[in-house]
Protein backbone atom coordinates (compact mmCIF):
# COMPACT_ATOMS: atom_id res chain seq x y z
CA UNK A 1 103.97 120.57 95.15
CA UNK A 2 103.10 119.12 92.15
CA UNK A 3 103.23 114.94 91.26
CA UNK A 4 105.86 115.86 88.68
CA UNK A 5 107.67 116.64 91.78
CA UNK A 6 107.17 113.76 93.58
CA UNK A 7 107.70 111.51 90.70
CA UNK A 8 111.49 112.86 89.97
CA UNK A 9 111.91 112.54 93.60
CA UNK A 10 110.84 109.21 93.67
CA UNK A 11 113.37 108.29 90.93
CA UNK A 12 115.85 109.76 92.42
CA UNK A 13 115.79 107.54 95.57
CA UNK A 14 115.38 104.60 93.00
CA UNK A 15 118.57 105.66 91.53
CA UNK A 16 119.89 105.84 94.81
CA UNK A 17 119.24 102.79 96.14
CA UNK A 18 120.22 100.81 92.56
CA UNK A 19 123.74 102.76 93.34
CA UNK A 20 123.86 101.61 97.20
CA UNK A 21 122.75 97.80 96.74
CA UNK A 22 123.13 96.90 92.94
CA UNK A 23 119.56 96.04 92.90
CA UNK A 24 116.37 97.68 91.26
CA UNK A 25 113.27 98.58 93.08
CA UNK A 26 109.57 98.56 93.20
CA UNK A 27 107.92 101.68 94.52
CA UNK A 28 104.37 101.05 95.97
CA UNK A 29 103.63 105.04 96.48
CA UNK A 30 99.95 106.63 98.00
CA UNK A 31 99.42 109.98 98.33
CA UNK A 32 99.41 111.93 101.28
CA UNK A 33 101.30 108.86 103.23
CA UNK A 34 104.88 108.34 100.81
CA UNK A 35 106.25 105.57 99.21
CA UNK A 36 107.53 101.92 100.43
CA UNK A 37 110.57 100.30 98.29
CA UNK A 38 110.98 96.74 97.67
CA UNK A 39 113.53 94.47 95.87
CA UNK A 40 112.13 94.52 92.07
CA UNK A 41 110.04 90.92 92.00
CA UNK A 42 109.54 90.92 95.98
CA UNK A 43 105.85 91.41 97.23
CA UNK A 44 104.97 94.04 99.30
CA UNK A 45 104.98 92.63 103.15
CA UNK A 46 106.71 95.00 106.17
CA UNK A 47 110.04 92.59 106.18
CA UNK A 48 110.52 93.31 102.45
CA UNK A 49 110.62 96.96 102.58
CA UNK A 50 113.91 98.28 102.44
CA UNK A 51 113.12 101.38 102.34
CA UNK A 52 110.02 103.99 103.48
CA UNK A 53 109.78 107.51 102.38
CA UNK A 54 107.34 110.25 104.04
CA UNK A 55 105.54 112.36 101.95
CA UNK A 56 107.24 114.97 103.08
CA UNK A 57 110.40 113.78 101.90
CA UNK A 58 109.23 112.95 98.92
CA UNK A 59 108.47 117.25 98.50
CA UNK A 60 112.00 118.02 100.02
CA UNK A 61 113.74 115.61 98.28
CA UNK A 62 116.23 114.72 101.24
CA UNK A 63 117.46 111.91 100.08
């Protein structure tokens, strides 16, 4: 899978989550291990993430 891949699929779930809670997100994302969504502004600590992706959902796109 390529990171164009990953990228769209990333968005998407942005989108997603903007839809579900009205809010926009940061994505902290490394390779191999996924991505971790915040609240836009919020710093990156485990009780802020409201959201965790696998890398391989990122490649299925599941979401």
């Amino acid at each position: 899978m390529n990171g164009m891949n990953i990228t769209v699929s990333i968005i998407n779930i942005q989108r997603k989550l903007l839809e579900r809670t009205g809010r926009k997100t940061d994505v902290y994302y490394s390779e191999g291990q996924g991505a971790l969504y915040v609240y836009m502004g919020e710093p990156l600590t485990v009780s802020n993430v409201i959201y965790a992706a696998s890398e391989m959902e990122l490649m299925m796109n599941v979401i």
